[in-house]
PDB file of N, CA and C in Angstrom:
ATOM      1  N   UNK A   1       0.836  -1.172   0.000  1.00  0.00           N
ATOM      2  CA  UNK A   1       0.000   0.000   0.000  1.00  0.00           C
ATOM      3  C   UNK A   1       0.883   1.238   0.000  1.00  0.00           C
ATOM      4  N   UNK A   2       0.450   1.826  -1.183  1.00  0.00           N
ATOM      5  CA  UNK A   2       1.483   3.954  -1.445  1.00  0.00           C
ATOM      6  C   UNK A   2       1.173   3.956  -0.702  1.00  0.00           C
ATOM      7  N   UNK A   3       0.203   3.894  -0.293  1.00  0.00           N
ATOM      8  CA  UNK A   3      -0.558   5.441   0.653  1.00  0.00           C
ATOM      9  C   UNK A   3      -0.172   5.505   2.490  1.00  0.00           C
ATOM     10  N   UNK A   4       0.735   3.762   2.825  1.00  0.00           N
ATOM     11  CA  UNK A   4       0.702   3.549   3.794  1.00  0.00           C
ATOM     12  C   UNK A   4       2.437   4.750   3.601  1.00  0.00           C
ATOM     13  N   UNK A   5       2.925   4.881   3.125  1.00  0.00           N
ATOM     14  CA  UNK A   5       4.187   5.730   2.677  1.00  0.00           C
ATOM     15  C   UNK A   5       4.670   6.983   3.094  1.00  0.00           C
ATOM     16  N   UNK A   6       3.612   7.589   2.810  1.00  0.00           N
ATOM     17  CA  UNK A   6       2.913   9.237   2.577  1.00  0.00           C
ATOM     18  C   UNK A   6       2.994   9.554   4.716  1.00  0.00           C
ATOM     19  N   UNK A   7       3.970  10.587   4.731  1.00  0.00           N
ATOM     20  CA  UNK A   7       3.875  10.845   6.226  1.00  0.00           C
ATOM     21  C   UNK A   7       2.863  11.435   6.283  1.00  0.00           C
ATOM     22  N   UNK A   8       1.917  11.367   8.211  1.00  0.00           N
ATOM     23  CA  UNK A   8       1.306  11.578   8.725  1.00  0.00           C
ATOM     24  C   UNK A   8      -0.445  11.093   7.836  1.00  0.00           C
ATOM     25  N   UNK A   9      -0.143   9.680   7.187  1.00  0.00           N
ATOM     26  CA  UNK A   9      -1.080   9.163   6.745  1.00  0.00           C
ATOM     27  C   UNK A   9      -2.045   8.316   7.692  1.00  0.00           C
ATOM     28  N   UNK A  10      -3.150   8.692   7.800  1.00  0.00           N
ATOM     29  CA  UNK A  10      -4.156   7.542   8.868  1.00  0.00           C
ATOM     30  C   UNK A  10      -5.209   6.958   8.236  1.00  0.00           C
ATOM     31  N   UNK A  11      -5.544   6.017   9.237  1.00  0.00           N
ATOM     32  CA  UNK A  11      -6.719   4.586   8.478  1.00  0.00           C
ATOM     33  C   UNK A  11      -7.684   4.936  10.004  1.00  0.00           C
ATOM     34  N   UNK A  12      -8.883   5.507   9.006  1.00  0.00           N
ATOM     35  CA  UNK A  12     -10.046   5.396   9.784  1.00  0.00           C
ATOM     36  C   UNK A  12     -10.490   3.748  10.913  1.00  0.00           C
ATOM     37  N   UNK A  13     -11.483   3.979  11.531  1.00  0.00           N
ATOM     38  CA  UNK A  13     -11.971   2.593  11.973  1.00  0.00           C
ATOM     39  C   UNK A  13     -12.342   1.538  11.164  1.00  0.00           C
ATOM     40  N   UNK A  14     -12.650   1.561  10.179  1.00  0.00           N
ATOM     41  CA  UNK A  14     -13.106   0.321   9.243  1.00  0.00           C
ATOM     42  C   UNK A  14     -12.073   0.174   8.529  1.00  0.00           C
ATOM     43  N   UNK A  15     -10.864   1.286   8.391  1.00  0.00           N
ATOM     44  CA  UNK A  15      -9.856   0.160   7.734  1.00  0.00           C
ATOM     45  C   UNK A  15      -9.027  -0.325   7.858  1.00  0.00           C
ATOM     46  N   UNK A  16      -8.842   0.403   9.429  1.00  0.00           N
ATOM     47  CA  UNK A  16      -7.702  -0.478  10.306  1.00  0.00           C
ATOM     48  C   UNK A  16      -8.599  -2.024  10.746  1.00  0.00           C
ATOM     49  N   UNK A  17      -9.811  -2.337  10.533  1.00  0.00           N
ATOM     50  CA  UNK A  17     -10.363  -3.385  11.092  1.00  0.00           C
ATOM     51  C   UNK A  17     -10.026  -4.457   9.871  1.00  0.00           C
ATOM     52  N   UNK A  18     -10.310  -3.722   8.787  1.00  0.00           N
ATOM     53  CA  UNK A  18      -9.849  -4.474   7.364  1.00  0.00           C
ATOM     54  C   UNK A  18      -8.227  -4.911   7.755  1.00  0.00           C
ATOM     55  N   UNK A  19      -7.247  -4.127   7.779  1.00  0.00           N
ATOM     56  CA  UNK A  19      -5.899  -4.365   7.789  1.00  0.00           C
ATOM     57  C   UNK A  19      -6.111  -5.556   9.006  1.00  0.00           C
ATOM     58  N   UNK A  20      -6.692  -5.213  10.066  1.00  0.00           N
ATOM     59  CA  UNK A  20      -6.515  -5.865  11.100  1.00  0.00           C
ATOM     60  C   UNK A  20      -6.868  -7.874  10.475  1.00  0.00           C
ATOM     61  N   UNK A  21      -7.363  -7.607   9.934  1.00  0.00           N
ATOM     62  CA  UNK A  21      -8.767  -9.063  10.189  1.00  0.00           C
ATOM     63  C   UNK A  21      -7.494  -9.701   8.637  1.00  0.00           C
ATOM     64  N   UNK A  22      -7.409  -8.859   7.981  1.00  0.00           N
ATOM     65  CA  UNK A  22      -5.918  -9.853   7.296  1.00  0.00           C
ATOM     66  C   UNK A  22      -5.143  -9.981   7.220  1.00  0.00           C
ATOM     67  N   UNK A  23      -4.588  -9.552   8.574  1.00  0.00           N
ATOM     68  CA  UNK A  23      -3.191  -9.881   9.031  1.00  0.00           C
ATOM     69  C   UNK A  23      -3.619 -11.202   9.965  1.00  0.00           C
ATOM     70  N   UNK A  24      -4.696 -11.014  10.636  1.00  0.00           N
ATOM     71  CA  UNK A  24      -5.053 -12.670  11.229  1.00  0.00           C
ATOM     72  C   UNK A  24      -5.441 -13.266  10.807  1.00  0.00           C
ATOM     73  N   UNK A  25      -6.325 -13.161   8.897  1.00  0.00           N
ATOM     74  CA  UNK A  25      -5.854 -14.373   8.158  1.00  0.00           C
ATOM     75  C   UNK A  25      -4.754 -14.994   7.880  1.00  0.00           C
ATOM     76  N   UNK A  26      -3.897 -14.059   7.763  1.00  0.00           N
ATOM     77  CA  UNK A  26      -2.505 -14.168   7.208  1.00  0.00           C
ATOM     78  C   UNK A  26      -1.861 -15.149   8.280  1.00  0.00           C
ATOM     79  N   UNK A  27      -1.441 -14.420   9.204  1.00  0.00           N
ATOM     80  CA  UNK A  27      -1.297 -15.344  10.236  1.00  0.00           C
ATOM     81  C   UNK A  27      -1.633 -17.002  10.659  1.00  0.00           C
ATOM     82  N   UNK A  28      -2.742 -16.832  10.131  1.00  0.00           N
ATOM     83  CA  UNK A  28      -3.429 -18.054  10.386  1.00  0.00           C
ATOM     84  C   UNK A  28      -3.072 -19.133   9.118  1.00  0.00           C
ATOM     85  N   UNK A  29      -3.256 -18.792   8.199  1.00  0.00           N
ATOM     86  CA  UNK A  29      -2.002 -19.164   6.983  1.00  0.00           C
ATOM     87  C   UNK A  29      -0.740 -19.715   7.056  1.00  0.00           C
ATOM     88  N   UNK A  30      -0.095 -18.927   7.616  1.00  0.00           N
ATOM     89  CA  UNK A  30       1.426 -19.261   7.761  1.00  0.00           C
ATOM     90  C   UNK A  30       1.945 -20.211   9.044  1.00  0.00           C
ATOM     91  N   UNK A  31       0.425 -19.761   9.909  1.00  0.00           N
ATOM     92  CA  UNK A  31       0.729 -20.915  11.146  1.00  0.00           C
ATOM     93  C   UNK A  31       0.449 -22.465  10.389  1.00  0.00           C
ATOM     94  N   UNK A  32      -0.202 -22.688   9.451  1.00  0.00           N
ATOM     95  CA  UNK A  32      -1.356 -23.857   8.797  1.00  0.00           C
ATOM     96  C   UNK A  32       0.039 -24.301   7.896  1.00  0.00           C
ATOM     97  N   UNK A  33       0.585 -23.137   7.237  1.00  0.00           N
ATOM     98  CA  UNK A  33       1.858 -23.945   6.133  1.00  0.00           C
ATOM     99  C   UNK A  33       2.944 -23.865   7.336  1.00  0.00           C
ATOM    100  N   UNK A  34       3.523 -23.684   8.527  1.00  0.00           N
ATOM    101  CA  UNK A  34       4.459 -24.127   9.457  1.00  0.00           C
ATOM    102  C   UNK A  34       4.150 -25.752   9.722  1.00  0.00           C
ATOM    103  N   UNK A  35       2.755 -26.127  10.149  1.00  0.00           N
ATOM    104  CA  UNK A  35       2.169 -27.299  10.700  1.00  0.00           C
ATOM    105  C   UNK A  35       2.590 -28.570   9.471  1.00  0.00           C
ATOM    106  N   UNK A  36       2.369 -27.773   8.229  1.00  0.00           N
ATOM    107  CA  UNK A  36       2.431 -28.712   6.973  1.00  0.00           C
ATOM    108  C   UNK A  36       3.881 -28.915   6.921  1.00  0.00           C
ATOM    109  N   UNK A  37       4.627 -28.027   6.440  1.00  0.00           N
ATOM    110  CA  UNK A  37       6.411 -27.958   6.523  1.00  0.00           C
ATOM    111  C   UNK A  37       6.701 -29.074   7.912  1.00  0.00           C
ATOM    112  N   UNK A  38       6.547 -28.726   8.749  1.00  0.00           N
ATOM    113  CA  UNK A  38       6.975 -29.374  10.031  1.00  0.00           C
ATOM    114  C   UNK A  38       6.856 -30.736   9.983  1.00  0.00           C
ATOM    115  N   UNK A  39       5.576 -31.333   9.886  1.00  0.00           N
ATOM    116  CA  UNK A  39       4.803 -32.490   9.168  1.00  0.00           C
ATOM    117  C   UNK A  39       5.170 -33.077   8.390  1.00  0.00           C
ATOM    118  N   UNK A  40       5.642 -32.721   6.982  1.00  0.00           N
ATOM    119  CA  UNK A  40       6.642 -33.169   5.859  1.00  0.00           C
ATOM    120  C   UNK A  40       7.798 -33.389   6.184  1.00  0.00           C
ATOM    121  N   UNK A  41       8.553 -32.483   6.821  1.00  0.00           N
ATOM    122  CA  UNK A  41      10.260 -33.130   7.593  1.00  0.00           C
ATOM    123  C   UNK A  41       9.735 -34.347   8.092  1.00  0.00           C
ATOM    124  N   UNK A  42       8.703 -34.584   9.248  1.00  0.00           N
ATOM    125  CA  UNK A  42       9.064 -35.333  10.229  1.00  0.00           C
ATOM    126  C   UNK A  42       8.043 -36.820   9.311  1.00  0.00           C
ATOM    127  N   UNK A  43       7.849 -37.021   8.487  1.00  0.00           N
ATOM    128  CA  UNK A  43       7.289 -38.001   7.367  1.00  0.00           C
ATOM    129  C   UNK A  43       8.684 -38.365   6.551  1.00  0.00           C
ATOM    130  N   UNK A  44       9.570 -37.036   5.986  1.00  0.00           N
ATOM    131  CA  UNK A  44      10.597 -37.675   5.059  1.00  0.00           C
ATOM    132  C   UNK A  44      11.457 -38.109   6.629  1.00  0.00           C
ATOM    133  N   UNK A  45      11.757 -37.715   7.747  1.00  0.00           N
ATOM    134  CA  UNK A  45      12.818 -38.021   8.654  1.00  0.00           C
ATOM    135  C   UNK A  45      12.848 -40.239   8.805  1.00  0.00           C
ATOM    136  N   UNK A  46      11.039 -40.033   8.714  1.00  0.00           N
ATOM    137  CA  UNK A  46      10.567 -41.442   9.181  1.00  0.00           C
ATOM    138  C   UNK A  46      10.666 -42.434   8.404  1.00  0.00           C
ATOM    139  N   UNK A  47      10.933 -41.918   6.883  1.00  0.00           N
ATOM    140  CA  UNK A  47      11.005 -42.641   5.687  1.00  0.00           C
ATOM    141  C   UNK A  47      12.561 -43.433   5.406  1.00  0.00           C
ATOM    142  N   UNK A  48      13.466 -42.478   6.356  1.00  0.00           N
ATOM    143  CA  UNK A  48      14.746 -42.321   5.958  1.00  0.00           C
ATOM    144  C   UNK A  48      15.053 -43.518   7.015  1.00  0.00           C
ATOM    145  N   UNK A  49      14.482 -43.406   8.043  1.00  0.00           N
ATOM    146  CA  UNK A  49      14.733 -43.822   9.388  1.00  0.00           C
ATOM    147  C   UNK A  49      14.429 -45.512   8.453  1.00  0.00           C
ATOM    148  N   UNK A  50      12.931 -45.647   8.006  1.00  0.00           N
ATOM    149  CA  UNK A  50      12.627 -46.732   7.440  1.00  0.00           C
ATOM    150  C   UNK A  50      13.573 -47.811   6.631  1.00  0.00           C
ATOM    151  N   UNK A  51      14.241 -46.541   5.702  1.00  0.00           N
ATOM    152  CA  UNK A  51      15.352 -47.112   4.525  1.00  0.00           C
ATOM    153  C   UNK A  51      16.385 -47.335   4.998  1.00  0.00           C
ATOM    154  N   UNK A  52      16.522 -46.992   6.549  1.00  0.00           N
ATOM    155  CA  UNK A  52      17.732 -47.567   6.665  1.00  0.00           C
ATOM    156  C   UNK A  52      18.184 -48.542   7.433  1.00  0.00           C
ATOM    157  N   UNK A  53      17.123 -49.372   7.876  1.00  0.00           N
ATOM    158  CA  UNK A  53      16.582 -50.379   8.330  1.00  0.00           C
ATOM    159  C   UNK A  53      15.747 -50.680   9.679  1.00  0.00           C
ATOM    160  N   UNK A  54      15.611 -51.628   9.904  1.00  0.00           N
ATOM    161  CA  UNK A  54      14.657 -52.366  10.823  1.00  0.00           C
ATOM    162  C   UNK A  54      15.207 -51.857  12.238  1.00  0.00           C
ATOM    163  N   UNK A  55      13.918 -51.248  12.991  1.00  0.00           N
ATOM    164  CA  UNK A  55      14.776 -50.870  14.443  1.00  0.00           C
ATOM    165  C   UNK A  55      13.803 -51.883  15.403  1.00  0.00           C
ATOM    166  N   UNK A  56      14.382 -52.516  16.142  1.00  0.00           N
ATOM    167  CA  UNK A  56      13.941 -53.475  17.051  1.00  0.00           C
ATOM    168  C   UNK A  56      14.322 -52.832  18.771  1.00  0.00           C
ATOM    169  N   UNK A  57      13.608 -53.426  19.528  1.00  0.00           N
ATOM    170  CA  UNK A  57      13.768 -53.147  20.795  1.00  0.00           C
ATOM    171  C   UNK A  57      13.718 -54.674  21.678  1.00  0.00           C
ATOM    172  N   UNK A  58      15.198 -54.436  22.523  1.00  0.00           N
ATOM    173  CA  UNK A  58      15.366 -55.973  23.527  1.00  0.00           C
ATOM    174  C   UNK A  58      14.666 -55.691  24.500  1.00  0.00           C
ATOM    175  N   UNK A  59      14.908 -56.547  25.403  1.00  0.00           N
ATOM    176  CA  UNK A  59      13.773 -57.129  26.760  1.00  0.00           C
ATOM    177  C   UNK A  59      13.770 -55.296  27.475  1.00  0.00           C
ATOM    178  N   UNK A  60      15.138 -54.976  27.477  1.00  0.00           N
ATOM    179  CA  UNK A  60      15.156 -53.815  28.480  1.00  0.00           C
ATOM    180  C   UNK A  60      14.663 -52.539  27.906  1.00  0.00           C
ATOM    181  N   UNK A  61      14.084 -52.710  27.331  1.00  0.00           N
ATOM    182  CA  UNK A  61      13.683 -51.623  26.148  1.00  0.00           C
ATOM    183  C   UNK A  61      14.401 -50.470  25.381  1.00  0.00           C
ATOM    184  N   UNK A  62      15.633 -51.351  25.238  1.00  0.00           N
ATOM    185  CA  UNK A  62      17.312 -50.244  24.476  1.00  0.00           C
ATOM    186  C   UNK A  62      16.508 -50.966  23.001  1.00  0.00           C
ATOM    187  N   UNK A  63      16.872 -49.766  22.569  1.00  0.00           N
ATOM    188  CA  UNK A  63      16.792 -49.628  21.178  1.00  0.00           C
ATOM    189  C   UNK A  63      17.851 -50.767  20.330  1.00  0.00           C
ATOM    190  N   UNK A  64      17.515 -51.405  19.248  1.00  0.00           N
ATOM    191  CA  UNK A  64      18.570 -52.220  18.589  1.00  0.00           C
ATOM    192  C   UNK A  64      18.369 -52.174  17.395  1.00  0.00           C
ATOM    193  N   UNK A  65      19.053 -51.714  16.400  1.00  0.00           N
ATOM    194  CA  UNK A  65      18.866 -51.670  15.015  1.00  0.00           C
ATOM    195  C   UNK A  65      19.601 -52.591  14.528  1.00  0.00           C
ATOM    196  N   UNK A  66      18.549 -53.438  13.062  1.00  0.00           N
ATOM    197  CA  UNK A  66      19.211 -54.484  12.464  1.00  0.00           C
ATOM    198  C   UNK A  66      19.378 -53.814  11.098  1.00  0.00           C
ATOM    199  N   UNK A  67      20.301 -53.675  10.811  1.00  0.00           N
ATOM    200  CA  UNK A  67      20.443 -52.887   9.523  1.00  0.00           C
ATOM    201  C   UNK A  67      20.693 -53.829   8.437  1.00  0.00           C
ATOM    202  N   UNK A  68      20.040 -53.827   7.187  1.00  0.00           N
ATOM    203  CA  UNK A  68      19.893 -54.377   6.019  1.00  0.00           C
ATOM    204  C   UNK A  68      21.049 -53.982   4.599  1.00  0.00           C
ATOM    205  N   UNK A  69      22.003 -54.817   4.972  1.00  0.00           N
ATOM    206  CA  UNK A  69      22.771 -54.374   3.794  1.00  0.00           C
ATOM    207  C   UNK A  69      22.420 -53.976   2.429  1.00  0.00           C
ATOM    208  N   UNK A  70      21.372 -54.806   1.148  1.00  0.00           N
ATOM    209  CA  UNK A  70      20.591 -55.110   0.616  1.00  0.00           C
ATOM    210  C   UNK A  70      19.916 -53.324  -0.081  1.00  0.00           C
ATOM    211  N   UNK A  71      19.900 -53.385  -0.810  1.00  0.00           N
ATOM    212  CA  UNK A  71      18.928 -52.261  -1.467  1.00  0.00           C
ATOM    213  C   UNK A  71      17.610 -52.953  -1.520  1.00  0.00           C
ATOM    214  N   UNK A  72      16.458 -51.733  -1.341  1.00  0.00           N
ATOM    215  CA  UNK A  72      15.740 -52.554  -1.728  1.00  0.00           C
ATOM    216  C   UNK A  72      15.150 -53.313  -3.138  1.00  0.00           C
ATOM    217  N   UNK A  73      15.765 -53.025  -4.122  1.00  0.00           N
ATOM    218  CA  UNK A  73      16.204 -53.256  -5.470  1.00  0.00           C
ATOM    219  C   UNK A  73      16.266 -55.065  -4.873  1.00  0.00           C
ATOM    220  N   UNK A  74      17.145 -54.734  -4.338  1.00  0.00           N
ATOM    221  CA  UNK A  74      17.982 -56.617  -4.231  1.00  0.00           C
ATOM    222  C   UNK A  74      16.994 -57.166  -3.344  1.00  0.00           C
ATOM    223  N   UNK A  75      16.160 -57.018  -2.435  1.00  0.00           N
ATOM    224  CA  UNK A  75      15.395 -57.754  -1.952  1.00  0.00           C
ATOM    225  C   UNK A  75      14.226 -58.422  -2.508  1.00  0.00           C
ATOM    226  N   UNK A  76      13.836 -57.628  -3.665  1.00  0.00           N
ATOM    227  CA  UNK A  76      12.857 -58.156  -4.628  1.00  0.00           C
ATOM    228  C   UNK A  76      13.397 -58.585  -5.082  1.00  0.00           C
TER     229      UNK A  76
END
């Protein structure tokens, strides 16, 4: 917006309510594509985790990974 530019420029009540109400769309937007971004890392993190093999857990509940030499190319 020029006009926001122009010193000693003002926005009546209805259009600071306008500015107002889409900046908390906006907001609300960028919170919605953070959730998605965030979401997508932690899907490719799980995929990776997947490909790189089998994670098992012993009696004591320690983590044990059996890792698969093998592509999965070669397993089929």
């Amino acid at each position: 917006m020029q006009e926001l530019d122009r010193p000693g420029f003002t926005l009546n009540a209805g259009e600071l309510r306008i500015v107002r109400d889409k900046a908390q769309r906006n907001a609300a937007c960028l919170l919605a594509a953070q959730r998605g971004i965030r979401s997508a890392r932690l899907r490719l993190a799980e995929m990776r985790r997947a490909a790189s093999g089998l994670v098992t857990y012993d009696r004591m509940g320690k983590r044990a990974e059996v890792s698969e030499c093998r592509k999965l190319t070669q397993r089929l």
